[in-house]
C-alpha atoms as a PDB file:
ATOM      1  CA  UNK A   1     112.466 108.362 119.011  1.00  0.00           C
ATOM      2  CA  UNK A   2     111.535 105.391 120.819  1.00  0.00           C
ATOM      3  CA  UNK A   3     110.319 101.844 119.501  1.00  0.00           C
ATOM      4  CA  UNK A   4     106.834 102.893 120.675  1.00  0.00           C
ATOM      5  CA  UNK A   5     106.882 106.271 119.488  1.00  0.00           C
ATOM      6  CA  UNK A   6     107.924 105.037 116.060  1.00  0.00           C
ATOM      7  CA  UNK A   7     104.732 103.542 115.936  1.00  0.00           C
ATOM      8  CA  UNK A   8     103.107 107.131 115.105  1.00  0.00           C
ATOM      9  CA  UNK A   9     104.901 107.399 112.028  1.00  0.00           C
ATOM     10  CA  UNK A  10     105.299 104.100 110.001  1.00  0.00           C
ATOM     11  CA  UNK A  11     102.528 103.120 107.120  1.00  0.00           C
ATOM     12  CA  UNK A  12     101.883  99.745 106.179  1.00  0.00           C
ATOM     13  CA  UNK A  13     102.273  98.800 102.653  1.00  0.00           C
ATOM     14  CA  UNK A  14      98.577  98.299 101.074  1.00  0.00           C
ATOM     15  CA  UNK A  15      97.406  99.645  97.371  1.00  0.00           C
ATOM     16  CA  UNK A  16      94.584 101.301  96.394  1.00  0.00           C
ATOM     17  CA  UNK A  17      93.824  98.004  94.228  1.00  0.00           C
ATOM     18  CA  UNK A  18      93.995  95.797  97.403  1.00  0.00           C
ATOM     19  CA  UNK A  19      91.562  98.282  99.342  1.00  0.00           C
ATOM     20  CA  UNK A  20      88.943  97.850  96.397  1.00  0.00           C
ATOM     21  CA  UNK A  21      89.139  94.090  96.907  1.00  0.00           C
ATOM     22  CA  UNK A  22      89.320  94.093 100.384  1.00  0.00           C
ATOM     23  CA  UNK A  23      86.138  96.063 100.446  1.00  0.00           C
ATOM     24  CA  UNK A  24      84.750  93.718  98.167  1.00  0.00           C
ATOM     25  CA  UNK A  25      85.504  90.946 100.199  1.00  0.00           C
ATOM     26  CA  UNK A  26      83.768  92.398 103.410  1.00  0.00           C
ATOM     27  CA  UNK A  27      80.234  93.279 101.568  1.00  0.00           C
ATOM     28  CA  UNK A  28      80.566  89.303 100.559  1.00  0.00           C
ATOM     29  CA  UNK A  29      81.021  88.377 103.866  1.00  0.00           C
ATOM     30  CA  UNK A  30      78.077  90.530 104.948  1.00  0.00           C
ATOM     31  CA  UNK A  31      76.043  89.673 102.119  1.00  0.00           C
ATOM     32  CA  UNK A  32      76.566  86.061 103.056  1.00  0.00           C
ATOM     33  CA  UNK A  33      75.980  86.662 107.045  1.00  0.00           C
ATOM     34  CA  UNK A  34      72.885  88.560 105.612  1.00  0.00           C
ATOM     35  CA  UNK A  35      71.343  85.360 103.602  1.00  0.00           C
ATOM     36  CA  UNK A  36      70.687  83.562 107.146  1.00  0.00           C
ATOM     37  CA  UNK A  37      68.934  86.723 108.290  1.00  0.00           C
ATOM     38  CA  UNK A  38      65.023  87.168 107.736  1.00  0.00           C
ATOM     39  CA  UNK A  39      63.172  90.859 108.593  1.00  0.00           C
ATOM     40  CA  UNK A  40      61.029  88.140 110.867  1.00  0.00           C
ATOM     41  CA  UNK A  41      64.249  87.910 113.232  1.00  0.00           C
ATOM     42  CA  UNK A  42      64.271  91.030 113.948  1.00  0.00           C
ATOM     43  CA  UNK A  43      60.892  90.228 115.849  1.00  0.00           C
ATOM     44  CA  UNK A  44      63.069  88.127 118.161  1.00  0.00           C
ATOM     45  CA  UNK A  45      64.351  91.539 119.972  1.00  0.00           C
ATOM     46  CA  UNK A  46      60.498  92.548 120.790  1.00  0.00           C
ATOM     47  CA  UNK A  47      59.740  89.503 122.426  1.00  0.00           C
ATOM     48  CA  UNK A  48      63.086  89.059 124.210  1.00  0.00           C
ATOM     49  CA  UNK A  49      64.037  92.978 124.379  1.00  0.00           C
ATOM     50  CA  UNK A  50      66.163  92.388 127.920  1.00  0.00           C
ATOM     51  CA  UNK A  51      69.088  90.239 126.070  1.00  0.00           C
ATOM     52  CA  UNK A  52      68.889  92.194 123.199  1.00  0.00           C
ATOM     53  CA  UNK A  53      69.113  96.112 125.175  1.00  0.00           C
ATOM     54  CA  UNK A  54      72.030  94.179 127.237  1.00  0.00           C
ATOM     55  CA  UNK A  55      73.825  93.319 124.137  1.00  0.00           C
ATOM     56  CA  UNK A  56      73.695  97.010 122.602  1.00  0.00           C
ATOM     57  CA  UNK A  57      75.126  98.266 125.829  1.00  0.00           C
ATOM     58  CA  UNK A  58      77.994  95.851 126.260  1.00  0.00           C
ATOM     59  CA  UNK A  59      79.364  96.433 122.644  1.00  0.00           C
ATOM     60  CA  UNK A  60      78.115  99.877 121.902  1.00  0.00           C
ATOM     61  CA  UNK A  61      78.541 101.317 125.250  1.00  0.00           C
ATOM     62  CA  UNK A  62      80.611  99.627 128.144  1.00  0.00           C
ATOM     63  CA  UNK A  63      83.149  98.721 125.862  1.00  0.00           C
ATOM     64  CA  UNK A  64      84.198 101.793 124.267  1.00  0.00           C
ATOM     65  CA  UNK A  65      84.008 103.070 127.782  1.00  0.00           C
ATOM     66  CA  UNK A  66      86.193 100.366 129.248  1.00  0.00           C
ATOM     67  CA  UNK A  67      88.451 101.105 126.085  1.00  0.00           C
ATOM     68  CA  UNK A  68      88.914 104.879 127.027  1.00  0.00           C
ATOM     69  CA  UNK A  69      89.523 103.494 130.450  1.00  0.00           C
ATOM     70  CA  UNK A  70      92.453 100.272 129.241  1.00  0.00           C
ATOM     71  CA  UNK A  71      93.806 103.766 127.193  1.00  0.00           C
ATOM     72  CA  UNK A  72      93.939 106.251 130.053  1.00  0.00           C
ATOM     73  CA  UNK A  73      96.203 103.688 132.249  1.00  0.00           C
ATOM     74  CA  UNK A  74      98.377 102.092 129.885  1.00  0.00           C
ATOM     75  CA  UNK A  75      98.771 104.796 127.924  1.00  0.00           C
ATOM     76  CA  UNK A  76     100.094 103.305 124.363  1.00  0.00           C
ATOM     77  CA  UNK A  77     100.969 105.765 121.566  1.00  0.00           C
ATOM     78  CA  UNK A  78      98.422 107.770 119.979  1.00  0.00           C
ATOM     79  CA  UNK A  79      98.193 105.477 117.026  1.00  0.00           C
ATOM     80  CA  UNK A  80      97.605 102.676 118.940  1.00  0.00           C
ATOM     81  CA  UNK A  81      95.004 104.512 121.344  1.00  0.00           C
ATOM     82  CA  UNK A  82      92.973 105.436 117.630  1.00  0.00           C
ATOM     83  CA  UNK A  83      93.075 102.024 116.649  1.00  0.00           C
ATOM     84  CA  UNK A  84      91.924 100.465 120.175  1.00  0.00           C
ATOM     85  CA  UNK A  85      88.970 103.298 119.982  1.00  0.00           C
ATOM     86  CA  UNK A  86      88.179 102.281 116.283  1.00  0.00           C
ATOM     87  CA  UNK A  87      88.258  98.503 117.020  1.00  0.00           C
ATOM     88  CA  UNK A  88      85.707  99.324 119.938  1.00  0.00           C
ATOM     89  CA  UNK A  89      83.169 101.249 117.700  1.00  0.00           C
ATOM     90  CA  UNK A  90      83.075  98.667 114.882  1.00  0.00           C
ATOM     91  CA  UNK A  91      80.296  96.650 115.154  1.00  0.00           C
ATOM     92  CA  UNK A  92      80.344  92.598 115.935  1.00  0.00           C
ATOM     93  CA  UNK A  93      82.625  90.497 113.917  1.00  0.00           C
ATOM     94  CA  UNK A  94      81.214  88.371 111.425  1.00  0.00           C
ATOM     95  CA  UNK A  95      81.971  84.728 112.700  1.00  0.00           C
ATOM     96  CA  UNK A  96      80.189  86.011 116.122  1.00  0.00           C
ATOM     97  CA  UNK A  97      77.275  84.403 114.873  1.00  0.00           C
ATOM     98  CA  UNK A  98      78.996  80.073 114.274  1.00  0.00           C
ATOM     99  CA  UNK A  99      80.914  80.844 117.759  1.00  0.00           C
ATOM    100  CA  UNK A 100      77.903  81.646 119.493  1.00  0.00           C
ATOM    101  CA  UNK A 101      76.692  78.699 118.025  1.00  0.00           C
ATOM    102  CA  UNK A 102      79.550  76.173 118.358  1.00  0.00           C
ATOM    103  CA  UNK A 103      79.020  77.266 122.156  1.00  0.00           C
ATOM    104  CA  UNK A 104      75.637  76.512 122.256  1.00  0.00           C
ATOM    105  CA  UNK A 105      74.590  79.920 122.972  1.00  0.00           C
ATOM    106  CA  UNK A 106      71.778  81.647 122.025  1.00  0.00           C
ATOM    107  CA  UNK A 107      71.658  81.700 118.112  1.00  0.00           C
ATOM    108  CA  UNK A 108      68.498  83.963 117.667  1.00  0.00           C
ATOM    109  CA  UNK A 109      70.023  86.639 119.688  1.00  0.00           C
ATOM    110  CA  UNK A 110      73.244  86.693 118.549  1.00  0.00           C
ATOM    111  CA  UNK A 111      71.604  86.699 114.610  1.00  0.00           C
ATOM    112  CA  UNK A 112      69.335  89.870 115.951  1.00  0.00           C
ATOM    113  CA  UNK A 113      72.749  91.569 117.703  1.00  0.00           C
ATOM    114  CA  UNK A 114      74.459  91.132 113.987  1.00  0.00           C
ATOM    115  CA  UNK A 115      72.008  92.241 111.864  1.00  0.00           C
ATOM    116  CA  UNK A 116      71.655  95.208 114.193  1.00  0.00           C
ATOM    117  CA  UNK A 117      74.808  96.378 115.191  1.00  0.00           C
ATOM    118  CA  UNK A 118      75.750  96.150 111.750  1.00  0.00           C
ATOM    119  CA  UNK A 119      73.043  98.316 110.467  1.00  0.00           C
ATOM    120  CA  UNK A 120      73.034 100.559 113.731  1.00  0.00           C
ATOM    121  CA  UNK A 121      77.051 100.745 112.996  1.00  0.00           C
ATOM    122  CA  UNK A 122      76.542 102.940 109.533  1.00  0.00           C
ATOM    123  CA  UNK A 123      75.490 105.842 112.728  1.00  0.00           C
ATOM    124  CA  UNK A 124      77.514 104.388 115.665  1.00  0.00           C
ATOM    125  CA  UNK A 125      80.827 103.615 114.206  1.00  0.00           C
ATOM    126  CA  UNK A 126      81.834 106.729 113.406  1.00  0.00           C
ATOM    127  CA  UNK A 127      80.082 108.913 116.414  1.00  0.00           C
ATOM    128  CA  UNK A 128      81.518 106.482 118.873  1.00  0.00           C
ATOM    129  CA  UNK A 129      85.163 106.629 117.855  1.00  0.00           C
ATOM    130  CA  UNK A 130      84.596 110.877 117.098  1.00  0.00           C
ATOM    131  CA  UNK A 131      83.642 110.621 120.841  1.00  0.00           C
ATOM    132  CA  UNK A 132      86.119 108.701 122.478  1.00  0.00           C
ATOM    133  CA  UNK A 133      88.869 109.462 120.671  1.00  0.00           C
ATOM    134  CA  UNK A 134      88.126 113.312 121.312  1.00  0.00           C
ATOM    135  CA  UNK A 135      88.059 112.417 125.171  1.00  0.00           C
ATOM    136  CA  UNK A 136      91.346 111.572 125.136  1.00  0.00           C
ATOM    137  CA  UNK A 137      93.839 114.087 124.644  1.00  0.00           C
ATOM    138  CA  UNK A 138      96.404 112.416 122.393  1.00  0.00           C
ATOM    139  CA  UNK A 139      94.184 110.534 120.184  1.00  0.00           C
ATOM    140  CA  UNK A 140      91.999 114.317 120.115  1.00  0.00           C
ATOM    141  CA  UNK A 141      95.265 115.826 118.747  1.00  0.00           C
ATOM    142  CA  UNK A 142      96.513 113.406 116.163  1.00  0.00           C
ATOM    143  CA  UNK A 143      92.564 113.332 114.610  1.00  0.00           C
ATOM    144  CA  UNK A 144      92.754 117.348 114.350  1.00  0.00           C
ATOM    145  CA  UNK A 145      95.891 117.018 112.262  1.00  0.00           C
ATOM    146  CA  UNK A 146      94.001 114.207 110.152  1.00  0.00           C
ATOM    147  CA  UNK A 147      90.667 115.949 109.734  1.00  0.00           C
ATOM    148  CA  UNK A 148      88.419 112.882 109.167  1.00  0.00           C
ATOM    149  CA  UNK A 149      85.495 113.439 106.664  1.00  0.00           C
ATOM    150  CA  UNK A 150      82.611 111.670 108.849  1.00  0.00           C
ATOM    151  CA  UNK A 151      79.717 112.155 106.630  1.00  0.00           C
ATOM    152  CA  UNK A 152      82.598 110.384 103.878  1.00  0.00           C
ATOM    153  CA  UNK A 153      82.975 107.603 106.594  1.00  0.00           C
ATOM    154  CA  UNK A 154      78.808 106.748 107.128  1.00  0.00           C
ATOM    155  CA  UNK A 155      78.973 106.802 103.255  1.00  0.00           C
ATOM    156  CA  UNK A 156      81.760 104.143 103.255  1.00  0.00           C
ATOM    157  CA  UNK A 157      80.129 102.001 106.033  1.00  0.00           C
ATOM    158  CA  UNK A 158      76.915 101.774 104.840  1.00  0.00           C
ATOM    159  CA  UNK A 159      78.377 100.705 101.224  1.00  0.00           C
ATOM    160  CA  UNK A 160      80.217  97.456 102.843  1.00  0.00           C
ATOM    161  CA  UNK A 161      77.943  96.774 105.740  1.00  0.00           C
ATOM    162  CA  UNK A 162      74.627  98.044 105.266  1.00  0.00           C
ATOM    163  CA  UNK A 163      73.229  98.014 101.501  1.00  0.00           C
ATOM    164  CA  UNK A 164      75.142  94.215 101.744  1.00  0.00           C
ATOM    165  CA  UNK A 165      72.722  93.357 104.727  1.00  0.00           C
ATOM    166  CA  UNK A 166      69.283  94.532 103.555  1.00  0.00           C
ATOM    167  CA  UNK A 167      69.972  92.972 100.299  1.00  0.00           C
ATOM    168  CA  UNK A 168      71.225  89.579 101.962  1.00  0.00           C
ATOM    169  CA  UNK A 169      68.013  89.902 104.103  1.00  0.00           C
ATOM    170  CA  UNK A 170      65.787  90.744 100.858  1.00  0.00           C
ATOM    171  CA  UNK A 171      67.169  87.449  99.030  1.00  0.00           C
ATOM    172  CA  UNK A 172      66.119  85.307 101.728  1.00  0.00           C
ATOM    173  CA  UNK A 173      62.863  86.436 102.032  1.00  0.00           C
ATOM    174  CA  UNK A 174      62.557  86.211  98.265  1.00  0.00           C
ATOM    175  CA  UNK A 175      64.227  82.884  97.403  1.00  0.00           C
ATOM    176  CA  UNK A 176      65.086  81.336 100.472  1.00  0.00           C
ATOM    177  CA  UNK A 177      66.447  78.272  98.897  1.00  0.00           C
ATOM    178  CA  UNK A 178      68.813  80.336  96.457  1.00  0.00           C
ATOM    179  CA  UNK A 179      69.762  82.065  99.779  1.00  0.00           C
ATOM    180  CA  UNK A 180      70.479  78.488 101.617  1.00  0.00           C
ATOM    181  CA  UNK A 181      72.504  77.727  99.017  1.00  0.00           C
ATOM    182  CA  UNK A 182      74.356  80.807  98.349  1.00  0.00           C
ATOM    183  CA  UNK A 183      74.839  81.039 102.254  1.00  0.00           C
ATOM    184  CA  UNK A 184      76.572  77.321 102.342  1.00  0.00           C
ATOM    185  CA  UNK A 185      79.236  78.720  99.757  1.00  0.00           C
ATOM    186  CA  UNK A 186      79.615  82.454 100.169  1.00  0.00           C
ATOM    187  CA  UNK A 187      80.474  82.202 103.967  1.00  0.00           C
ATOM    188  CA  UNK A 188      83.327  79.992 103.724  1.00  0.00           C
ATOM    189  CA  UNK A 189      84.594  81.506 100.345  1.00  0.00           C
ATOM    190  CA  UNK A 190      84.181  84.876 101.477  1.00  0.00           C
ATOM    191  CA  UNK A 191      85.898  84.087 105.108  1.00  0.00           C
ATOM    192  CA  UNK A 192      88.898  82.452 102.991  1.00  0.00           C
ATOM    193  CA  UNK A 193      89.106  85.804 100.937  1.00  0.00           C
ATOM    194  CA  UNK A 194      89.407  87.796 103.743  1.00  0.00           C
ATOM    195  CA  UNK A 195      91.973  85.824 105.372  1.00  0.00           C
ATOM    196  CA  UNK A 196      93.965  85.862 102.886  1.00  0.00           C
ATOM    197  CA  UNK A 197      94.262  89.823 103.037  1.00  0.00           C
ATOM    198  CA  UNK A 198      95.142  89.529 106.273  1.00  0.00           C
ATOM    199  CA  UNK A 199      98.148  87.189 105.317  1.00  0.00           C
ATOM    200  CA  UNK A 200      99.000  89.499 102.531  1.00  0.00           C
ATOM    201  CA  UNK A 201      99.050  92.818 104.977  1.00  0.00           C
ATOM    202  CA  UNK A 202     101.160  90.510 106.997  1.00  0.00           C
ATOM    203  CA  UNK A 203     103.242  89.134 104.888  1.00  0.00           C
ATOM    204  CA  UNK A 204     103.452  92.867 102.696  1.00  0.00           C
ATOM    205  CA  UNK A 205     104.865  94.242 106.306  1.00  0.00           C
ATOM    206  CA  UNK A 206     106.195  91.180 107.832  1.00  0.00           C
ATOM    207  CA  UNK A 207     109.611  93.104 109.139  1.00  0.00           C
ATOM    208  CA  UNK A 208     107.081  95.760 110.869  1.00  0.00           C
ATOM    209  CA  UNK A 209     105.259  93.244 112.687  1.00  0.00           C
ATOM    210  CA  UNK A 210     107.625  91.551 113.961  1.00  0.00           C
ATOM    211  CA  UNK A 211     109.107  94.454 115.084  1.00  0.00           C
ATOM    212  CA  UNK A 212     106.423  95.713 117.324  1.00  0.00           C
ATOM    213  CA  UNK A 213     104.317  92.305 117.560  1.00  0.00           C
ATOM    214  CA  UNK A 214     106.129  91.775 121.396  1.00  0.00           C
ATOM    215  CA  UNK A 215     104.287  95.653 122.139  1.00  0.00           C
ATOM    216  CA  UNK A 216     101.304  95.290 120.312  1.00  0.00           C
ATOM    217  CA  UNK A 217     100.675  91.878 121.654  1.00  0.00           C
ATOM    218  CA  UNK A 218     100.111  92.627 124.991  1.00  0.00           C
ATOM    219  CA  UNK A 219      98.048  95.944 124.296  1.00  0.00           C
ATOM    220  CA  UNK A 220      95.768  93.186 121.974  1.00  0.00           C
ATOM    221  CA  UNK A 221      95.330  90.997 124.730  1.00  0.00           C
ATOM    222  CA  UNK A 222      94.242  93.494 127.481  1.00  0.00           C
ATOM    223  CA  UNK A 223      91.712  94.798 124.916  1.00  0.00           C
ATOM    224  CA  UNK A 224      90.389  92.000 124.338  1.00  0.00           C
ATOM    225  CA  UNK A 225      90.265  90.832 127.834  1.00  0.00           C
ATOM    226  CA  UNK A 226      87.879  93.565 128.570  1.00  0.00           C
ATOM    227  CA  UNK A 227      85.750  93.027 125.445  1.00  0.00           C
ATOM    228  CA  UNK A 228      85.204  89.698 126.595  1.00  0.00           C
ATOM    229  CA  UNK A 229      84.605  90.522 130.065  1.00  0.00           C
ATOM    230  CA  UNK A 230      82.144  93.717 129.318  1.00  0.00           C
ATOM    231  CA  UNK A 231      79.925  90.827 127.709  1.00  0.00           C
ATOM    232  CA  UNK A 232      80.285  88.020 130.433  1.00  0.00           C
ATOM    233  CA  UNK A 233      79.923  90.454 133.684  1.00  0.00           C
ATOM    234  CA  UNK A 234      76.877  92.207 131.640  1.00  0.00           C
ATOM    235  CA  UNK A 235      75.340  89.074 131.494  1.00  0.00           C
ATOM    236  CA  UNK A 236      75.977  87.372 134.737  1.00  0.00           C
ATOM    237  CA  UNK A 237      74.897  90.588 136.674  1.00  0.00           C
ATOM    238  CA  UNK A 238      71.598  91.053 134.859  1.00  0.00           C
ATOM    239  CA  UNK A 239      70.482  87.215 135.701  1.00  0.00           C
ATOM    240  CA  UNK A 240      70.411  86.145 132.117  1.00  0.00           C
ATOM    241  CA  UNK A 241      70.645  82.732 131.347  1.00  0.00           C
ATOM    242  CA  UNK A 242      73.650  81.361 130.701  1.00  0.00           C
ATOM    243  CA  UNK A 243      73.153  81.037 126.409  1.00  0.00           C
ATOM    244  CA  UNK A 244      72.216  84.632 126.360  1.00  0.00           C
ATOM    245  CA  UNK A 245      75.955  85.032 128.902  1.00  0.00           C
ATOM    246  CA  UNK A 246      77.810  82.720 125.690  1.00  0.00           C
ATOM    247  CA  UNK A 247      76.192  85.021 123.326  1.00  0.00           C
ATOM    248  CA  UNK A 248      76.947  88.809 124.728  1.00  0.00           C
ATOM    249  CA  UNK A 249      80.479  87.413 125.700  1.00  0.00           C
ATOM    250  CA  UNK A 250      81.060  86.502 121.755  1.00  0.00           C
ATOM    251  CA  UNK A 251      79.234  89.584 120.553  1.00  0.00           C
ATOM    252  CA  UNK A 252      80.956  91.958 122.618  1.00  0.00           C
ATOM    253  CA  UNK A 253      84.439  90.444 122.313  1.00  0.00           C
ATOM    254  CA  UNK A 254      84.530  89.349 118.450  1.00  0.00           C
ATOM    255  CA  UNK A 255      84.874  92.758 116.612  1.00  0.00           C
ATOM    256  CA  UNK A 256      84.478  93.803 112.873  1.00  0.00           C
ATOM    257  CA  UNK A 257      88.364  94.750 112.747  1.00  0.00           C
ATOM    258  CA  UNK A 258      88.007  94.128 108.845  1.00  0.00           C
ATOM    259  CA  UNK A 259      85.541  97.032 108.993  1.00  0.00           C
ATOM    260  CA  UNK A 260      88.038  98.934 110.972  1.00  0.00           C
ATOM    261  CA  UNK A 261      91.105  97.920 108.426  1.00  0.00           C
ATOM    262  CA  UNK A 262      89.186  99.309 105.275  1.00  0.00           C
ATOM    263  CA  UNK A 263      88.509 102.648 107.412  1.00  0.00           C
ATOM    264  CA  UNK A 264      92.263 102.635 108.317  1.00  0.00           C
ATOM    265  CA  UNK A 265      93.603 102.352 105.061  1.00  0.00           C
ATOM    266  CA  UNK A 266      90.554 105.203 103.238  1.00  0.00           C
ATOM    267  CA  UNK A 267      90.988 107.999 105.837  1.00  0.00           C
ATOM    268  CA  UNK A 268      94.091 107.046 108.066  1.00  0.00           C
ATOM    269  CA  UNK A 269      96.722 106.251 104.885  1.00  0.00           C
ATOM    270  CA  UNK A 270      97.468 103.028 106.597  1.00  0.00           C
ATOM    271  CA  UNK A 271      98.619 104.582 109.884  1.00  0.00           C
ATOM    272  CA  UNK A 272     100.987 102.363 111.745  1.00  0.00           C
ATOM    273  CA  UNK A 273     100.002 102.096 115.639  1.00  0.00           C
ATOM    274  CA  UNK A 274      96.159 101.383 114.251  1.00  0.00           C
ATOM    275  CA  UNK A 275      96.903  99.315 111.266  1.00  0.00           C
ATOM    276  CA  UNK A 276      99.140  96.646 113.037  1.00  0.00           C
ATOM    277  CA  UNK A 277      96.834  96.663 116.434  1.00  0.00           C
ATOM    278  CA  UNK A 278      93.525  96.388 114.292  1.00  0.00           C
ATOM    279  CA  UNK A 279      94.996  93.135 112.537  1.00  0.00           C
ATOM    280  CA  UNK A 280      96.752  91.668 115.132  1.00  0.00           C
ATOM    281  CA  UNK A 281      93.131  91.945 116.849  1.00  0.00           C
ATOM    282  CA  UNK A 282      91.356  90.390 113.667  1.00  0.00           C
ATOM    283  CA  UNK A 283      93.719  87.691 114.229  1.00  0.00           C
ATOM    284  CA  UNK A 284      93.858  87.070 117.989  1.00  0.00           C
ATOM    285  CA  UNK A 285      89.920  87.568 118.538  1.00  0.00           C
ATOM    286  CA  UNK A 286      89.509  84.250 116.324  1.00  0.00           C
ATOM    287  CA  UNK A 287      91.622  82.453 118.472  1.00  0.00           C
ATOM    288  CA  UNK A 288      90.212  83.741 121.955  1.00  0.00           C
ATOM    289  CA  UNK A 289      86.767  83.297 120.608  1.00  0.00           C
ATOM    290  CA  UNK A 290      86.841  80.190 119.499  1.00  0.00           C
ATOM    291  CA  UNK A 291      89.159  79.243 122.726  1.00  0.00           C
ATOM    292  CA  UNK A 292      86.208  80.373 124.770  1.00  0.00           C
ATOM    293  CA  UNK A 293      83.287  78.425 122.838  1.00  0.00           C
ATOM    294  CA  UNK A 294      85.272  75.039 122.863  1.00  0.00           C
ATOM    295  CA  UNK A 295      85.357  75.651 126.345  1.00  0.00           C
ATOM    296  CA  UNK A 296      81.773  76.307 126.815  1.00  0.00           C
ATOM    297  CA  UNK A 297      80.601  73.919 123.820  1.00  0.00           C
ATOM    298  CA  UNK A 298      79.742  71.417 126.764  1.00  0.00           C
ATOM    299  CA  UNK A 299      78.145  73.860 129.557  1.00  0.00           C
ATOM    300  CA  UNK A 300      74.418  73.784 129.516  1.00  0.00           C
END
């Protein structure tokens, strides 16, 4: 069996107890993203509908496309390939929304791209991995022998992403200076709680990852590459301005990986290829994300 191939067959070390509080910690985080939201922003995508259509292509459909296509001619192990499709149905990450901003981009719409992709994501999550992973004859294979429960997964997204958002969104417009508040400590709090999962995973499976981190590494930063790039060239070619370019960019190419870590470790029992490529990615988005906005912090 090959180092690759192994891949298929390793499980990372993560207990039921740790996948309780790691769910916890991502309906925090969304709860606190949530707080900044009002049902009023959502009026933002009616009066500015052409950034806002752009952005639901770019992440919900150019990059899972590009994804089959980065699959089809590198052709990593079917693990792998399930992780890159799951990582490329999850909806935007949650910092997307203080990069975009750090940038200078367009705040509004990347606030309206959040709050919709993560509701939109309780339907599109698990249809748009069912799809592309079924177009590709590996991945189609390996989820046959698995036998995902989808209805089970909409149930599990909407728990950590979408009851968290509507009642984030229900606080502000109720007490919208307990919300201000809560926001300025729940975001930072929650963000430290979550990274220190992903330390824990790491550090729980530390001889694993550095095993295949040389493999997975590269396979990450094509990925991401493209994520990245589906945003930018969507923008640029539709004549938006350049915020609304910062802002699909950072949308597109900063993923919910925690999203796809807690559907990893419910239906997948913690399978290898897609556990180690979905956190290396919730690592190595941060960096190229906020690489790109530091870049572009000064570019009117």
């Amino acid at each position: 069996m090959t180092q690759t191939n192994e891949l298929d067959s390793i499980q990372l070390n993560f207990s039921p107890g740790d996948l309780i509080l790691l769910n916890l910690a991502l309906a925090l985080i969304m709860y606190g993203v949530a707080l900044d939201l009002r049902f009023e922003d959502f009026k933002y995508l009616a009066k500015n509908p052409k950034g806002f259509f752009l952005g639901v292509f770019s992440q919900f459909l150019l990059l899972p496309f590009l994804t089959w296509g980065l699959i089809n001619i590198i052709n990593p192990p079917p693990s792998v390939a399930l992780g890159m499709f799951l990582v490329a149905a999850c909806p935007g990450g949650n910092v997307s929304n203080f990069l975009t901003n750090f940038a200078k981009g367009n705040t509004a719409l990347s606030i309206s791209l959040t709050g919709f992709s993560s509701l939109a994501s309780i339907i599109t999550t698990p249809l748009n991995f069912a799809l592309w992973a079924s177009l590709y004859s590996p991945t189609s294979l390996l989820l046959k022998d698995i036998q995902l429960d989808y209805l089970d997964a909409f149930t599990t997204v909407s728990m950590i992403l979408g009851i968290p958002l509507i009642l984030g969104i229900i606080t502000h417009q109720k007490a919208p200076e307990l919300a201000n508040k809560a926001s300025k400590i729940l975001k930072p709090v929650s963000l430290l709680i979550f990274a220190a999962f992903i330390v824990v995973a790491f550090l729980g499976n530390l001889d694993l990852f550095l095993k295949y981190i040389s493999i997975i590494f590269l396979w990450v930063l094509a990925h991401n590459f493209i994520a990245l790039g589906a945003g930018f060239t969507t923008g640029k070619i539709f004549g938006l301005p350049l915020a609304d370019v910062k802002t699909l960019t950072i949308e597109t190419g900063i993923q919910n990986s925690g999203l796809g870590l807690v559907l990893i470790f419910t239906y997948f029992n913690g399978l290898g290829g897609m556990s180690i490529i979905t956190a290396f990615w919730g690592i190595w988005h941060l960096i190229s994300g906020m690489a790109i906005a530091t870049v572009w912090k000064n570019k009117e």
